[in-house]
Protein backbone atom coordinates (compact mmCIF):
# COMPACT_ATOMS: atom_id res chain seq x y z
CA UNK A 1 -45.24 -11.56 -52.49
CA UNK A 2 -41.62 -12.63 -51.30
CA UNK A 3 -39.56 -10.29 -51.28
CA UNK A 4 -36.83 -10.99 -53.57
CA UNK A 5 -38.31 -13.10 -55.78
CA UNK A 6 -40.71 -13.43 -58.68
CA UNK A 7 -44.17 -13.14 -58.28
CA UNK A 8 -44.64 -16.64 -59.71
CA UNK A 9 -41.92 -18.04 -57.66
CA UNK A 10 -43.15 -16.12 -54.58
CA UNK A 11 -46.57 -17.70 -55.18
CA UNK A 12 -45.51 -21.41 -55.37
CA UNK A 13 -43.03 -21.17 -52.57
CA UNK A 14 -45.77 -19.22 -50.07
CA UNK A 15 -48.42 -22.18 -51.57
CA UNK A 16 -45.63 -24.54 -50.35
CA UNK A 17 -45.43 -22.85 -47.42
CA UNK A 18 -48.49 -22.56 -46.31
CA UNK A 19 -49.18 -26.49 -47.00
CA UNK A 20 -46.75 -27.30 -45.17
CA UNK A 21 -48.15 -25.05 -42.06
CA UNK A 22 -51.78 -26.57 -42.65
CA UNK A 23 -50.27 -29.86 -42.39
CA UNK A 24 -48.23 -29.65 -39.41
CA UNK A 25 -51.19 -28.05 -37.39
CA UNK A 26 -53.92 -30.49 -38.74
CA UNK A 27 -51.96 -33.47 -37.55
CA UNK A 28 -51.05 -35.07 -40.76
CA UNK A 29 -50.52 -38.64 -41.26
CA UNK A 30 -47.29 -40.28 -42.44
CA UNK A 31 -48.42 -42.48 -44.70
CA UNK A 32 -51.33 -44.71 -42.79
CA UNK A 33 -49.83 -43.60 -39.37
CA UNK A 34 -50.69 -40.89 -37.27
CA UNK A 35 -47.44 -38.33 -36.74
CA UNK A 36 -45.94 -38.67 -33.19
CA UNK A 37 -46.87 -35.56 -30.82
CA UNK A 38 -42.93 -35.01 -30.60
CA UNK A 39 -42.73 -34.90 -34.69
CA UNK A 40 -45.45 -32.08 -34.40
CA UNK A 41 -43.91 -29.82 -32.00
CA UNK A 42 -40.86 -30.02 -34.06
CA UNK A 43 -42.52 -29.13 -37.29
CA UNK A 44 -44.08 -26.55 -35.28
CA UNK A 45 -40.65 -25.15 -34.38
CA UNK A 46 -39.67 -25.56 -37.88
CA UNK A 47 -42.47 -23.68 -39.43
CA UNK A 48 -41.81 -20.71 -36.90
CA UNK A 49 -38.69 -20.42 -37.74
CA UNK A 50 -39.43 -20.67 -41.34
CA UNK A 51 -41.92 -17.43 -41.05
CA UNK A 52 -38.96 -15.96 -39.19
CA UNK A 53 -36.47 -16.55 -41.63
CA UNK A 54 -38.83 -15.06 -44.32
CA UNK A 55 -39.61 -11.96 -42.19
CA UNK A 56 -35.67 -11.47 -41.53
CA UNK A 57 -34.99 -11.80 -45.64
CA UNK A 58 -37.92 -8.72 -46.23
CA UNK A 59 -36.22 -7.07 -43.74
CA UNK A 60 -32.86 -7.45 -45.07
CA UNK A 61 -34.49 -6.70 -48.78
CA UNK A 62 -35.36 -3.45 -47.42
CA UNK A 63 -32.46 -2.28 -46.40
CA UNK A 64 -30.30 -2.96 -49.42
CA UNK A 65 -33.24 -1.47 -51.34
CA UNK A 66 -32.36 1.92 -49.45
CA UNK A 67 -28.47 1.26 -50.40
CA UNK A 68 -29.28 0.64 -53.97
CA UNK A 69 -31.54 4.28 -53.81
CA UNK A 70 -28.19 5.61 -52.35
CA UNK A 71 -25.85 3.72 -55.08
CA UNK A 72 -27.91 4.77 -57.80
CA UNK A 73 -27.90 8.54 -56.49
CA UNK A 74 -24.29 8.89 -55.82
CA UNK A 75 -23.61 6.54 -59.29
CA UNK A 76 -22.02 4.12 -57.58
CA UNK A 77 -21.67 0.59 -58.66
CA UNK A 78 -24.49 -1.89 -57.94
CA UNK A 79 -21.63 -4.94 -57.29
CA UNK A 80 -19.26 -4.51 -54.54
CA UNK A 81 -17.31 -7.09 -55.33
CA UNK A 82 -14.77 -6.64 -51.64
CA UNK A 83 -17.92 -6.41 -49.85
CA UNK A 84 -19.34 -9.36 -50.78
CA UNK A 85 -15.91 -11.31 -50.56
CA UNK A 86 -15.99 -9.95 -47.10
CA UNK A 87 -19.74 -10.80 -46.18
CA UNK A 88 -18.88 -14.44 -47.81
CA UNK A 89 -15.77 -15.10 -45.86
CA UNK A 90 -17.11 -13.78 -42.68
CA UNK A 91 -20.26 -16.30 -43.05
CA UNK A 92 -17.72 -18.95 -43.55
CA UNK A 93 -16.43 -18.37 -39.94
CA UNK A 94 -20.28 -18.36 -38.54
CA UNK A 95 -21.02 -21.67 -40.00
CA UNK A 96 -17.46 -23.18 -38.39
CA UNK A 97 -18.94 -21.93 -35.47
CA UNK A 98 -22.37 -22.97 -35.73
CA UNK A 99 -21.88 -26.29 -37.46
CA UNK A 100 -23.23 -25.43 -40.38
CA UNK A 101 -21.98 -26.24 -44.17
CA UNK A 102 -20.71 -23.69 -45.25
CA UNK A 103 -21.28 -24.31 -48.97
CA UNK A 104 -24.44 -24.38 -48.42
CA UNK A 105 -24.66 -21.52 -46.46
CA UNK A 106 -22.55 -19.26 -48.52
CA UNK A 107 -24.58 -20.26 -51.91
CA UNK A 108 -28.14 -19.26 -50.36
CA UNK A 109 -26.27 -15.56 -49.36
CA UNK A 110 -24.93 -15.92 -53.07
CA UNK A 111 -27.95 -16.25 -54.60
CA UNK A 112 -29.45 -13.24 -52.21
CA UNK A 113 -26.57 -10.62 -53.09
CA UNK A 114 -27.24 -12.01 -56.87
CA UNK A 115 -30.99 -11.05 -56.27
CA UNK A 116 -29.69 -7.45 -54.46
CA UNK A 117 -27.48 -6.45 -57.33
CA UNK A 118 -30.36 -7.39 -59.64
CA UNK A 119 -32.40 -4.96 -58.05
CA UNK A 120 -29.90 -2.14 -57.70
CA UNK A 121 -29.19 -2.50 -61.50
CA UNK A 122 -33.02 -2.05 -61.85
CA UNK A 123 -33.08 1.06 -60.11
CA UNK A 124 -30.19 2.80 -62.41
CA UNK A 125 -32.36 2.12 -65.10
């Protein structure tokens, strides 16, 4: 299962996933053509940094797991509302410097810390 999201979701995203894998290494087809060599090596870039990504977001789930055991030990809130203003304005800058958008950037790390302080609340509980 992804970690941070539903077992159904996790399923139908790592389904998705993995399709998308099996395609790139079976040499799909683009229609009736055959994909370009170039297009193939880029999808297999893609897809490692896909798995990547995916291993860096467990990772990341595992360590605000061990500060939501700590916030729920010490009774601490399970929203820290600075901290994510900070973590949000600081990603700002990285996309600026990257390129990126950083709408889009800052809405994925929404929906993580969303997902985080859904999990801390859990562990009050």
């Amino acid at each position: 299962m992804i970690v941070g999201l539903g077992q159904e979701k996790s399923l139908v995203y790592t389904a998705a996933f993995n399709k998308c894998v099996s395609f790139g290494k079976t040499g799909g087809k683009m229609g009736n053509k055959s994909v370009p060599k170039e297009l193939l090596e880029a999808r297999d870039q893609i897809d490692q940094i896909d798995r990547n990504l995916v291993e860096l977001l467990a990772e990341r789930f595992k360590l605000t797991h061990q500060v939501g055991v700590f916030k729920a030990d010490q009774e601490l809130n399970a929203l820290d509302e600075s901290r994510e203003a900070e973590k949000l304005e600081e990603l700002r800058r990285l996309c600026s410097d990257k390129g990126l958008n950083p709408e889009l950037v800052t809405e994925l790390f929404r929906r993580i810390m969303e997902e985080v302080v859904k999990n801390h609340k859990k562990l009050r509980q």
